[in-house]
Protein backbone atom coordinates (compact mmCIF):
# COMPACT_ATOMS: atom_id res chain seq x y z
CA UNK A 1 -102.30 -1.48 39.29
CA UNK A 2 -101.51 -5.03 37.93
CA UNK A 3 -100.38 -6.29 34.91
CA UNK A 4 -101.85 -8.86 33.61
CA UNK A 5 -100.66 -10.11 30.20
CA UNK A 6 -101.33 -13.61 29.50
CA UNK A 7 -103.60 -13.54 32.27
CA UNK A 8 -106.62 -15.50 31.94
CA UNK A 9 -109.90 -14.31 30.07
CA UNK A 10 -107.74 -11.55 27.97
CA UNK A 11 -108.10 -11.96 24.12
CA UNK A 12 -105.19 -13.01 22.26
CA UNK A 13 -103.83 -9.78 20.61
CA UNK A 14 -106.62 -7.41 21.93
CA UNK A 15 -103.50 -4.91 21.14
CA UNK A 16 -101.27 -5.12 18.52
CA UNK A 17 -99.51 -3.12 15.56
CA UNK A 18 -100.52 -3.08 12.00
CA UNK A 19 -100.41 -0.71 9.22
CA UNK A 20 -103.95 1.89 8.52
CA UNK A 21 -106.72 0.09 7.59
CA UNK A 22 -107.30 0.82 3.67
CA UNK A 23 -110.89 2.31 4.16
CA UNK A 24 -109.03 4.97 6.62
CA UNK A 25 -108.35 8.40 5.14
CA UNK A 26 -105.17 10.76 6.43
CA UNK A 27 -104.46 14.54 5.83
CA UNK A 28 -101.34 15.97 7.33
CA UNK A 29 -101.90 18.53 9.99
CA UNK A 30 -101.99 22.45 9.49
CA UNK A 31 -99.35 23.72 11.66
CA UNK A 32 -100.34 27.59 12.96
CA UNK A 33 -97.84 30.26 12.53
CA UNK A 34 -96.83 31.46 16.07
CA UNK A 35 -98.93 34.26 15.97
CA UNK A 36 -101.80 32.51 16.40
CA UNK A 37 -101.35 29.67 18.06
CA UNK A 38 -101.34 30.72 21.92
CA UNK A 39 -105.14 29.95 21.97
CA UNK A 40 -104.33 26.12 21.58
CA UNK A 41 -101.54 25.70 23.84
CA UNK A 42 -102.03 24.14 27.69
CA UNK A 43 -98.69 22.98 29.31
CA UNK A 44 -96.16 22.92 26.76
CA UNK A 45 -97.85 21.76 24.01
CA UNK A 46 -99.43 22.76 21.30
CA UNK A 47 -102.57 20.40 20.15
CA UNK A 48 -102.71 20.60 16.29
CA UNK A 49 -105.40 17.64 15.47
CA UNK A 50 -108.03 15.56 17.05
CA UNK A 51 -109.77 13.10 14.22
CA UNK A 52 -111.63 10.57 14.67
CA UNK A 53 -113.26 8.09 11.22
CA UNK A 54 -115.98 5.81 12.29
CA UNK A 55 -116.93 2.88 9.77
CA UNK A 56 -120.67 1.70 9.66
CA UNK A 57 -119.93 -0.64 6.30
CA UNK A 58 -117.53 -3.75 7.91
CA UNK A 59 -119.00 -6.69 9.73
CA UNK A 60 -117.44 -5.09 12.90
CA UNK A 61 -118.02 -1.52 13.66
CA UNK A 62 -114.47 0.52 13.85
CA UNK A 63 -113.20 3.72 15.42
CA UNK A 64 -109.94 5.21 14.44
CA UNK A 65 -108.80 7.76 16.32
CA UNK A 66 -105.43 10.13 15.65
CA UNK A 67 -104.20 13.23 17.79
CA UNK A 68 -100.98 15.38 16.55
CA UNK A 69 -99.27 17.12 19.13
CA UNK A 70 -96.43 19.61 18.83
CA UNK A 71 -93.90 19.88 22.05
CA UNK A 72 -92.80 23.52 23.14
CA UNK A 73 -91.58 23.04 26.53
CA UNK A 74 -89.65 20.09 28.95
CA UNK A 75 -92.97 19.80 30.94
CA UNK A 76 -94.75 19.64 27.42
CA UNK A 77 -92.30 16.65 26.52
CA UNK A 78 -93.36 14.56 29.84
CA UNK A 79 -96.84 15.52 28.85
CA UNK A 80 -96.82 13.58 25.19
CA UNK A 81 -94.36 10.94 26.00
CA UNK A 82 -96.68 9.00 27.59
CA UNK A 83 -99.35 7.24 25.23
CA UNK A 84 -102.31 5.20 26.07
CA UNK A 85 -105.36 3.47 25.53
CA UNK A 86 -108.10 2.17 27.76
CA UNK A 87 -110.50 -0.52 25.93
CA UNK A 88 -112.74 -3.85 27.15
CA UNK A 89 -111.12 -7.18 26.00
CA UNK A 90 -114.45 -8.92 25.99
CA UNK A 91 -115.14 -7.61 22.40
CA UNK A 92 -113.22 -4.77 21.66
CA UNK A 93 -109.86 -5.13 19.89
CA UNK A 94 -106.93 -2.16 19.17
CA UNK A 95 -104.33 -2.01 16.33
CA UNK A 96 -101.87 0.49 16.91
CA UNK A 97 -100.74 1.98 13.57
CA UNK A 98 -98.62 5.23 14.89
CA UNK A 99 -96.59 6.29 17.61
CA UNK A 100 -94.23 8.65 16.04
CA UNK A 101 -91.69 11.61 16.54
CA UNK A 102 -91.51 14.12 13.38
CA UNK A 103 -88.30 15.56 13.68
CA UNK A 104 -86.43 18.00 11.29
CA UNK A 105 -88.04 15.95 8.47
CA UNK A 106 -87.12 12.39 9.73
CA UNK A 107 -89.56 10.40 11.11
CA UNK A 108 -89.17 7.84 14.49
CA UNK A 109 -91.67 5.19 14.75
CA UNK A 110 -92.40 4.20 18.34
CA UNK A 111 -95.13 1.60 17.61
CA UNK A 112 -94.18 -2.30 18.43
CA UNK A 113 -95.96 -5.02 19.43
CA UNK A 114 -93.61 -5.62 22.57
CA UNK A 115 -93.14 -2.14 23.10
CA UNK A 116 -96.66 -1.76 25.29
CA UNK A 117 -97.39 -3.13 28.55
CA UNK A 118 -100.62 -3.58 29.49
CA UNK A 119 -102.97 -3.19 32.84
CA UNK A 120 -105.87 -3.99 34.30
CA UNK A 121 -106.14 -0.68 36.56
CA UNK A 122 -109.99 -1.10 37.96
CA UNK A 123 -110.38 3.12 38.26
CA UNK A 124 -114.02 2.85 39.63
CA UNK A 125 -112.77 0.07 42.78
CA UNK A 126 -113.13 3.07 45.25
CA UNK A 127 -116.62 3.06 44.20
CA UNK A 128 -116.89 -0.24 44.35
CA UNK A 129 -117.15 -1.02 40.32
CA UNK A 130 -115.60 -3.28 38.41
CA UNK A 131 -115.52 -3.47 34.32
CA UNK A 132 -112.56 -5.37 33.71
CA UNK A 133 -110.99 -2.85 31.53
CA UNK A 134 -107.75 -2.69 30.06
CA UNK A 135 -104.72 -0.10 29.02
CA UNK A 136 -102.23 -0.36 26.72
CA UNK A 137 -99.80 1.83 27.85
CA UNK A 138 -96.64 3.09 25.68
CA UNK A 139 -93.39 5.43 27.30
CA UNK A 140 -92.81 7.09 23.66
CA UNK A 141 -88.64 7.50 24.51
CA UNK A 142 -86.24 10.67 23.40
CA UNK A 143 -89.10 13.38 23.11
CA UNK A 144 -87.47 16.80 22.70
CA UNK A 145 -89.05 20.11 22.19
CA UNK A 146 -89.76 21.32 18.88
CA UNK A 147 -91.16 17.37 18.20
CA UNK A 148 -94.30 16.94 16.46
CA UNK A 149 -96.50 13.56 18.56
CA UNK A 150 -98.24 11.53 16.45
CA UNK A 151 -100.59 9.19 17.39
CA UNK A 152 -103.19 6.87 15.47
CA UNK A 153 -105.02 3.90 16.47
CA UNK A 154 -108.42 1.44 15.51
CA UNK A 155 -110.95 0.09 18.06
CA UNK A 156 -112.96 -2.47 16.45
CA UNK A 157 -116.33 -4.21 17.93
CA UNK A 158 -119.13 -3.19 19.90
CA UNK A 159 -121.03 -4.80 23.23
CA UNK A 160 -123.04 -7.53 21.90
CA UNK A 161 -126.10 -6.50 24.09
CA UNK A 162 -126.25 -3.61 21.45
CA UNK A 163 -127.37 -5.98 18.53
CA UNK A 164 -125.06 -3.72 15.95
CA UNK A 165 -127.08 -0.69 17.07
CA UNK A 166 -125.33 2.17 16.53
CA UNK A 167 -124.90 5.31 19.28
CA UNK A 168 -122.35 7.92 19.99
CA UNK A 169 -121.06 11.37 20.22
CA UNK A 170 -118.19 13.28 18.75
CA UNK A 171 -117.65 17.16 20.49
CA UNK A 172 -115.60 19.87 19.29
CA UNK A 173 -113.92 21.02 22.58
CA UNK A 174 -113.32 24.82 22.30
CA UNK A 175 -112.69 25.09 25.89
CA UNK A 176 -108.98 22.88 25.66
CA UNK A 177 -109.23 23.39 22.40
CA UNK A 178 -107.12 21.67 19.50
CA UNK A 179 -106.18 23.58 15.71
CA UNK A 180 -108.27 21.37 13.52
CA UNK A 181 -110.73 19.16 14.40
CA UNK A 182 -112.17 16.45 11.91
CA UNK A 183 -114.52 13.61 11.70
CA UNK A 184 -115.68 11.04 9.07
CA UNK A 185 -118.10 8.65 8.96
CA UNK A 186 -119.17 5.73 6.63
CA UNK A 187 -122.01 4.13 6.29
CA UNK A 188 -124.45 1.86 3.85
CA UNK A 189 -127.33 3.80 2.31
CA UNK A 190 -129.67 2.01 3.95
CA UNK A 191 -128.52 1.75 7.68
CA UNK A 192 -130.24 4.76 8.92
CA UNK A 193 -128.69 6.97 11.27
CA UNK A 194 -129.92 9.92 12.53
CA UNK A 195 -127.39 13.89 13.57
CA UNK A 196 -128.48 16.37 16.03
CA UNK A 197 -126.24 18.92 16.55
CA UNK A 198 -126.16 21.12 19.40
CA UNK A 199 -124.12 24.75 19.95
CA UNK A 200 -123.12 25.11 16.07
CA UNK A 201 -120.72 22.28 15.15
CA UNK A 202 -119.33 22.61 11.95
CA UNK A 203 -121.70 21.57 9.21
CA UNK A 204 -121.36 18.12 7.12
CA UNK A 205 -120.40 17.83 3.57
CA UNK A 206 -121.75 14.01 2.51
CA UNK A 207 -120.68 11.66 -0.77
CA UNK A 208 -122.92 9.20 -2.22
CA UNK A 209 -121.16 6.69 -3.90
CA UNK A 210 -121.47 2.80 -4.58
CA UNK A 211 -123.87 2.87 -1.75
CA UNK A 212 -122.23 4.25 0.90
CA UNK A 213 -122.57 7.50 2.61
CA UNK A 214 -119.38 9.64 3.43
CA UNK A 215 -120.39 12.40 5.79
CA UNK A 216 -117.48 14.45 7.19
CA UNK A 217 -117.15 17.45 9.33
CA UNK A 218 -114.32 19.73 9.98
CA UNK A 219 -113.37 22.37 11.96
CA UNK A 220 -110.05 24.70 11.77
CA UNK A 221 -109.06 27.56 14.35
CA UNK A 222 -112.00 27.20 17.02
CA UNK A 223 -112.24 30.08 19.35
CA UNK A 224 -111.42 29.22 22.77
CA UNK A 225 -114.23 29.87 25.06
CA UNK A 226 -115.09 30.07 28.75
CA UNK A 227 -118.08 27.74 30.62
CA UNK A 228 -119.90 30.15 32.88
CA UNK A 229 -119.58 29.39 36.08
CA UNK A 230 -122.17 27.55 37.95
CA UNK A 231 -123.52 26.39 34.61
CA UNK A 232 -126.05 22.95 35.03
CA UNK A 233 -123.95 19.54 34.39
CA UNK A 234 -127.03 18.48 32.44
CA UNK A 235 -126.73 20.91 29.51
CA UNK A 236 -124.63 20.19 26.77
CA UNK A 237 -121.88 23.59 26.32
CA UNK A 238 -119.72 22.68 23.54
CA UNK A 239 -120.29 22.00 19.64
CA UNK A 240 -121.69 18.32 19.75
CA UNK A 241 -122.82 15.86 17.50
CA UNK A 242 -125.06 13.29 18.48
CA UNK A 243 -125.80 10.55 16.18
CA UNK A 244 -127.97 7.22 16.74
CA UNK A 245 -129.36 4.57 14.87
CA UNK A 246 -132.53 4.00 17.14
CA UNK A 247 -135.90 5.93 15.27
CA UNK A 248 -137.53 5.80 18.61
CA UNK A 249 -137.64 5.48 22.75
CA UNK A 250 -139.98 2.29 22.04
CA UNK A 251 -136.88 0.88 20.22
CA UNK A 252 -134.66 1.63 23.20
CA UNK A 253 -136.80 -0.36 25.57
CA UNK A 254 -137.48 -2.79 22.98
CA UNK A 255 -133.53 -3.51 23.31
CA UNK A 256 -133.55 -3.85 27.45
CA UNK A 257 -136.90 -5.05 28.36
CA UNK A 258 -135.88 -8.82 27.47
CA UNK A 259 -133.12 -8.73 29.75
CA UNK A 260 -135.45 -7.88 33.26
CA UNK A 261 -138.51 -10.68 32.02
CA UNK A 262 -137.30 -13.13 34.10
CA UNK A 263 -139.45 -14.41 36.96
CA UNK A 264 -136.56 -17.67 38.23
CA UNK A 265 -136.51 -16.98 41.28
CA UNK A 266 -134.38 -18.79 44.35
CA UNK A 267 -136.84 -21.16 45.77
CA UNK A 268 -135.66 -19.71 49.51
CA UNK A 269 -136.25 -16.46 48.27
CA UNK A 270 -139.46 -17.01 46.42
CA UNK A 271 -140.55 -18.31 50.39
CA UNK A 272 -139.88 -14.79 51.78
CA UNK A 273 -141.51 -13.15 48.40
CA UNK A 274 -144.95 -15.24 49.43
CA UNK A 275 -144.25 -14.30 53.54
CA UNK A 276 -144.51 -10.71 53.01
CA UNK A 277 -147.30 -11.44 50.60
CA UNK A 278 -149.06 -13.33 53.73
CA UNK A 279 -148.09 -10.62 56.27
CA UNK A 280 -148.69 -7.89 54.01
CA UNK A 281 -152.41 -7.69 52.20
CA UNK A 282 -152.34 -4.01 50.84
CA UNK A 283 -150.41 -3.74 47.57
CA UNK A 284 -148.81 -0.75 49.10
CA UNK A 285 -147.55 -2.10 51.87
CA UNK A 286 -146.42 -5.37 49.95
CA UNK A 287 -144.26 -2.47 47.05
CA UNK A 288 -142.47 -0.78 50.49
CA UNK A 289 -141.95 -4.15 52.67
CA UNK A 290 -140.20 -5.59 49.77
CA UNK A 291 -138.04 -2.32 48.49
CA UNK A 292 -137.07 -2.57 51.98
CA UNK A 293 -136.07 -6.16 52.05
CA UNK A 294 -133.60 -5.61 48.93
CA UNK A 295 -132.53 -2.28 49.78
CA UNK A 296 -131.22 -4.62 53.38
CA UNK A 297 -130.34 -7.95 51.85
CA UNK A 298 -128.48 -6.94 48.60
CA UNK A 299 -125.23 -4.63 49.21
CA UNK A 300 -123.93 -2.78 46.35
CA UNK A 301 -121.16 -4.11 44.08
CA UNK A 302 -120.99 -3.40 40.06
CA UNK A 303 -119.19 -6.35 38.15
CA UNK A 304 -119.31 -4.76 34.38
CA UNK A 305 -117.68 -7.44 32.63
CA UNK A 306 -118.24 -7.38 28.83
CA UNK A 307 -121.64 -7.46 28.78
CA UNK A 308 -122.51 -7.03 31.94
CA UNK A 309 -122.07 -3.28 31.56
CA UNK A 310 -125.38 -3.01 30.15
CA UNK A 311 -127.75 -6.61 31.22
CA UNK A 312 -128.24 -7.39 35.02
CA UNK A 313 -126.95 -11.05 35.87
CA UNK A 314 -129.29 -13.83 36.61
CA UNK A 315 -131.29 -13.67 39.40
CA UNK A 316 -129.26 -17.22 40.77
CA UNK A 317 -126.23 -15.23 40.84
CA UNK A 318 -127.34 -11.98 42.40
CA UNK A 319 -129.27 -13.51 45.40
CA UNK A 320 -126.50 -16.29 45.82
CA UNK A 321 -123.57 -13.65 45.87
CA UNK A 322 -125.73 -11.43 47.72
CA UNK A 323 -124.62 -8.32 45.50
CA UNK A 324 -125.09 -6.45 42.32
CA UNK A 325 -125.62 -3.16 40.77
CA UNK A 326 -128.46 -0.99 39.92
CA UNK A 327 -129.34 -3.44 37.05
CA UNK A 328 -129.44 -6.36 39.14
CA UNK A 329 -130.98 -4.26 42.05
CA UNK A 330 -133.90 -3.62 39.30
CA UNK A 331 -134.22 -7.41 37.93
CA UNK A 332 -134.63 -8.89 41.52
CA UNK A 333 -137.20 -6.08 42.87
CA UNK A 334 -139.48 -6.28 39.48
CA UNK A 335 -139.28 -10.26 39.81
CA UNK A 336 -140.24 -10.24 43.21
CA UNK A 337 -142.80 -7.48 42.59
CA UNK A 338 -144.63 -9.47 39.88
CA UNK A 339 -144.46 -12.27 42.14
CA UNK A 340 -146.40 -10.64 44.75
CA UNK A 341 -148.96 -9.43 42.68
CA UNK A 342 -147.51 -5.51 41.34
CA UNK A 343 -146.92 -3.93 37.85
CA UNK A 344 -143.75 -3.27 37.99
CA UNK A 345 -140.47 -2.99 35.43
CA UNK A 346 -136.86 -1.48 35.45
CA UNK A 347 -136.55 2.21 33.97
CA UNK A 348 -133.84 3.58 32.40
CA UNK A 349 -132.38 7.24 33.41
CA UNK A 350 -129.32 9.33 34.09
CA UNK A 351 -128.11 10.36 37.24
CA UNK A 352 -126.53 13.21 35.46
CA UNK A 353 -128.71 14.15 32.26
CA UNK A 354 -131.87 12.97 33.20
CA UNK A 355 -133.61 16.53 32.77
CA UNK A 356 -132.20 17.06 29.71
CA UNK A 357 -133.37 13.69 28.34
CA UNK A 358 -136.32 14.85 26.07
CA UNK A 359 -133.85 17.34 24.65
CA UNK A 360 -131.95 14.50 22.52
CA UNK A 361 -132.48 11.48 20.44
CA UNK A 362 -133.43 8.54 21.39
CA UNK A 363 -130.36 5.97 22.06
CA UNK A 364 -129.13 3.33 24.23
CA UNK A 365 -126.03 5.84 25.51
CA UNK A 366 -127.91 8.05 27.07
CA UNK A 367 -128.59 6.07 30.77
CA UNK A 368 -126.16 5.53 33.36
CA UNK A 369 -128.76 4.32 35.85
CA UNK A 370 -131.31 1.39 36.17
CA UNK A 371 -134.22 2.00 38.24
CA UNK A 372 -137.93 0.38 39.02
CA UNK A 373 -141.40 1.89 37.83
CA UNK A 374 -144.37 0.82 39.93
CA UNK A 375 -148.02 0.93 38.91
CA UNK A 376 -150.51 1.42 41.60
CA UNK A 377 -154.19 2.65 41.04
CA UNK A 378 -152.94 4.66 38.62
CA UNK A 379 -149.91 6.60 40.04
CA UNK A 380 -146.47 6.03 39.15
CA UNK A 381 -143.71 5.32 41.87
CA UNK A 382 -140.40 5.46 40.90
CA UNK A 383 -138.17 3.23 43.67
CA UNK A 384 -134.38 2.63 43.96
CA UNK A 385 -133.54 -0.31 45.14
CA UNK A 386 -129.96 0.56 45.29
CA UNK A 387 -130.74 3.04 48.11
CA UNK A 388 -130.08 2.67 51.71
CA UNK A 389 -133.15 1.47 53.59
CA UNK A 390 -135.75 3.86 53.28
CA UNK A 391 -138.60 4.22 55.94
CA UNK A 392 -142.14 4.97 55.38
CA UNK A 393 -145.21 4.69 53.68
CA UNK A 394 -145.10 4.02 49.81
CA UNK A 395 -147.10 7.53 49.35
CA UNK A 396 -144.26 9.44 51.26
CA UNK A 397 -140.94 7.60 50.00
CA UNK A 398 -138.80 10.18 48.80
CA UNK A 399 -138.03 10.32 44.99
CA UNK A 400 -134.26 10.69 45.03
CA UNK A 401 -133.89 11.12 41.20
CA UNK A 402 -135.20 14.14 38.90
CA UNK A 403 -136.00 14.19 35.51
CA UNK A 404 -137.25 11.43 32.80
CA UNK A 405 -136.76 7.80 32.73
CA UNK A 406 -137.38 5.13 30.12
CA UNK A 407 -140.03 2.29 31.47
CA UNK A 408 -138.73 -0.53 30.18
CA UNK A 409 -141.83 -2.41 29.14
CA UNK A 410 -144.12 -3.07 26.72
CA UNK A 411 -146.06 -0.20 26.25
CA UNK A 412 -143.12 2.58 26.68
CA UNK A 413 -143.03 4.49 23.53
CA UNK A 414 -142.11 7.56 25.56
CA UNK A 415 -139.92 9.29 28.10
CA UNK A 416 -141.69 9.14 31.31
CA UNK A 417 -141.15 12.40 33.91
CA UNK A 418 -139.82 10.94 37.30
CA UNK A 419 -142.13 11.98 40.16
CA UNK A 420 -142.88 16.03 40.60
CA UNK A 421 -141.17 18.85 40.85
CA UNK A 422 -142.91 20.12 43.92
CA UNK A 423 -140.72 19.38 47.02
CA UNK A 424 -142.52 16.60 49.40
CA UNK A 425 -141.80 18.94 52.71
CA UNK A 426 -140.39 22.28 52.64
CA UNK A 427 -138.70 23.27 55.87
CA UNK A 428 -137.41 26.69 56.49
CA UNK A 429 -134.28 27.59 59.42
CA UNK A 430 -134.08 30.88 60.72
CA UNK A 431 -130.97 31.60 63.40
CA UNK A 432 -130.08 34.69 65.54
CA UNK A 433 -126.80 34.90 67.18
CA UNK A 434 -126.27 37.76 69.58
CA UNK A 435 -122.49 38.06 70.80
CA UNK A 436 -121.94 39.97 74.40
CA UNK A 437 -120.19 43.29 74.58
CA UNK A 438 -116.91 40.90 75.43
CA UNK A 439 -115.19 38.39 73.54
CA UNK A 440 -115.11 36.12 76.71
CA UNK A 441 -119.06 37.11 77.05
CA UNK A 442 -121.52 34.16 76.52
CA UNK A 443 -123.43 34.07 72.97
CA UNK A 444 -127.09 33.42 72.72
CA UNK A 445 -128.59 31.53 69.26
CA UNK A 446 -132.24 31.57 68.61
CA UNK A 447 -133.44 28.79 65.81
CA UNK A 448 -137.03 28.64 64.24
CA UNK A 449 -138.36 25.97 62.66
CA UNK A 450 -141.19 25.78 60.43
């Protein structure tokens, strides 16, 4: 972990201190008698409020966030003392406006502009991923039990590849649950944005007035629940909100497709493109040879700068550096593709939703994973060029994702379901082990095959 202030490339007081923004509303917390408030403690501490206020009305989008904690134990004090926040200096900038200790009615404010130190801790390196994300990290000092921890804090901007387009979730967590949850959102009349709710979130009360629209939900005294075990990953289990401001997948794809029209390609790689086009006549052959030849030539490495968390680089850069991530895996295949002669474009999907995609709105949050559709004689192929080398015929590649994907073309207006749900090969073990009458005795194992 390094710290980097005043490092190059870090915005000029992405993180500072400043008083609530006036737009930004504040209730004080409903303390639970003891009797009741075992089902929201974990560790020494007792969570009271999680809120979060989302503004749709500024220039700049902004997210304010504040969580009020109360301390019970010594390991609940180590727990609390410790504040921080993890944001992307490329276009994101926090103002701190709390970091206090409420303490037999006095109040200790924590929150200084040279009281946080902040990191560049690259979490995702072991997976060789980097986003260039920072934390501001604060060590709130004296915490004692019997303090109430309270925290509150604005992120303003958005990644410009967005456009302004708004996406994004708040969840009521009744697993780790906290006393009161609320949330508040603002927005113009006329900047539609759509709420689905899934597993009974609280329901909205909204205000109309001078044009803006102030929807707010709240929650008090959740029941803490238990996540059967085994349950999918790609169902949603607690009380969720999803909101977006995209009516439609076509408008989703609409938003990408620009960035993977490019067709500059390296003139030394453009050479090989038209030498597997020479050695290889059948479109089929020409799809595999060349999924092949990027799966081999281009290792993986994500650089998520900014921007780059949700565009591929230019095709210069990826073939030069000799690198990239499923993004630019996806630009370079479809360029070289269309060069040789195939339909081909990136899809969007989710590595971890993907068959639950057709259960929620369409937005731009929804993908963590950039793939390629190919068209041929009227069959879709669905190819990863961030694979390892795969051998074989294009008929018999194996489809290593599940679900839907987004085409990201002209003509996608729809989800499109990834491959079939029938198993290429089925192959069934059956072993017998017979032990002699002695543990020294030699053991015989039959295996079939089919």
């Amino acid at each position: 972990m390094t710290q980097i202030e005043g490092a190059p490339g870090v915005t000029p007081g992405a993180v500072r201190c400043g008083p609530l923004p006036a737009w930004v509303e504040h209730a004080p917390p409903v303390v639970p008698p003891d009797a009741s408030a075992a089902g929201f403690v974990d560790n020494g501490v007792c969570r009271l409020l999680s809120e979060s206020q989302v503004n749709l009305c500024l220039p700049e989008r902004q997210w304010h966030f504040r969580r009020v904690q109360k301390v019970l134990t010594r390991a609940g004090a180590e727990r609390v003392s410790h504040f921080g926040v993890e944001f992307d200096p490329a276009y994101e900038q926090v103002e701190i406006h709390h970091v206090r200790i409420l303490r037999d009615g006095q109040t200790m404010e924590h929150a200084r502009d040279d009281a946080f130190q902040t990191f560049r801790r690259e979490t995702n390196l072991e997976m060789l991923m980097l986003n260039g994300r920072l934390t501001a990290s604060l060590l709130i000092s004296d915490v004692r039990v019997g303090d109430i921890v309270e925290t509150a804090m604005t992120v303003t901007g958005s990644n410009p590849a967005l456009k302004d387009r708004f996406a994004g979730w708040v969840t009521f967590d009744d697993v780790n649950p906290f006393h009161q949850y609320r949330h508040r959102q603002l927005r113009p009349v006329d900047r539609n944005v759509a709420c689905k709710p899934f597993n009974e979130p609280p329901a909205a009360t909204t205000v109309l007035a001078n044009g803006i629209v102030e929807a707010c939900w709240s929650l008090e005294n959740p029941i803490r629940r238990e996540i059967e075990e085994y349950a999918v990953p790609w169902q949603l289990h607690l009380p969720t909100l999803q909101f977006t401001e995209f009516p439609a997948w076509s408008d989703v794809s609409r938003l990408f497709a620009p960035y993977y029209q490019s067709a500059d390609l390296p003139e030394i790689l453009a050479g090989e493109i038209d030498r597997l086009a020479a050695e290889y006549p059948d479109p089929a052959d020409r799809a595999v040879e060349w999924l092949r030849f990027v799966q081999r030539e281009l290792r993986y490495f994500a650089l998520s700068f900014g921007e780059g968390g949700l565009v591929p680089r230019d095709l210069a850069s990826i073939w030069s550096s000799r690198f990239g991530d499923c993004k630019d895996a996806a630009l370079l295949y479809v360029a070289g593709a269309r060069r040789l002669g195939l339909e081909a474009c990136a899809a969007l999907t989710s590595t971890t939703h993907g068959i639950a995609l057709p259960d929620f709105l369409p937005a731009s949050d929804l993908f963590n994973h950039c793939i390629v559709r190919l068209r041929l004689e009227g069959k879709s192929y669905w190819l990863d060029p961030t694979c390892s080398e795969q051998a074989g015929r294009l008929a018999m590649l194996s489809q290593v994702h599940s679900g839907w994907g987004l085409p990201l073309s002209d003509d996608a207006d729809v989800l499109e379901r990834i491959g079939s749900d029938e198993p290429a090969q089925q192959v069934n073990i059956e072993d017998e082990v017979e032990f002699g009458p002695k543990p020294d005795s030699p053991a015989k194992l039959t295996r079939q095959i089919e």
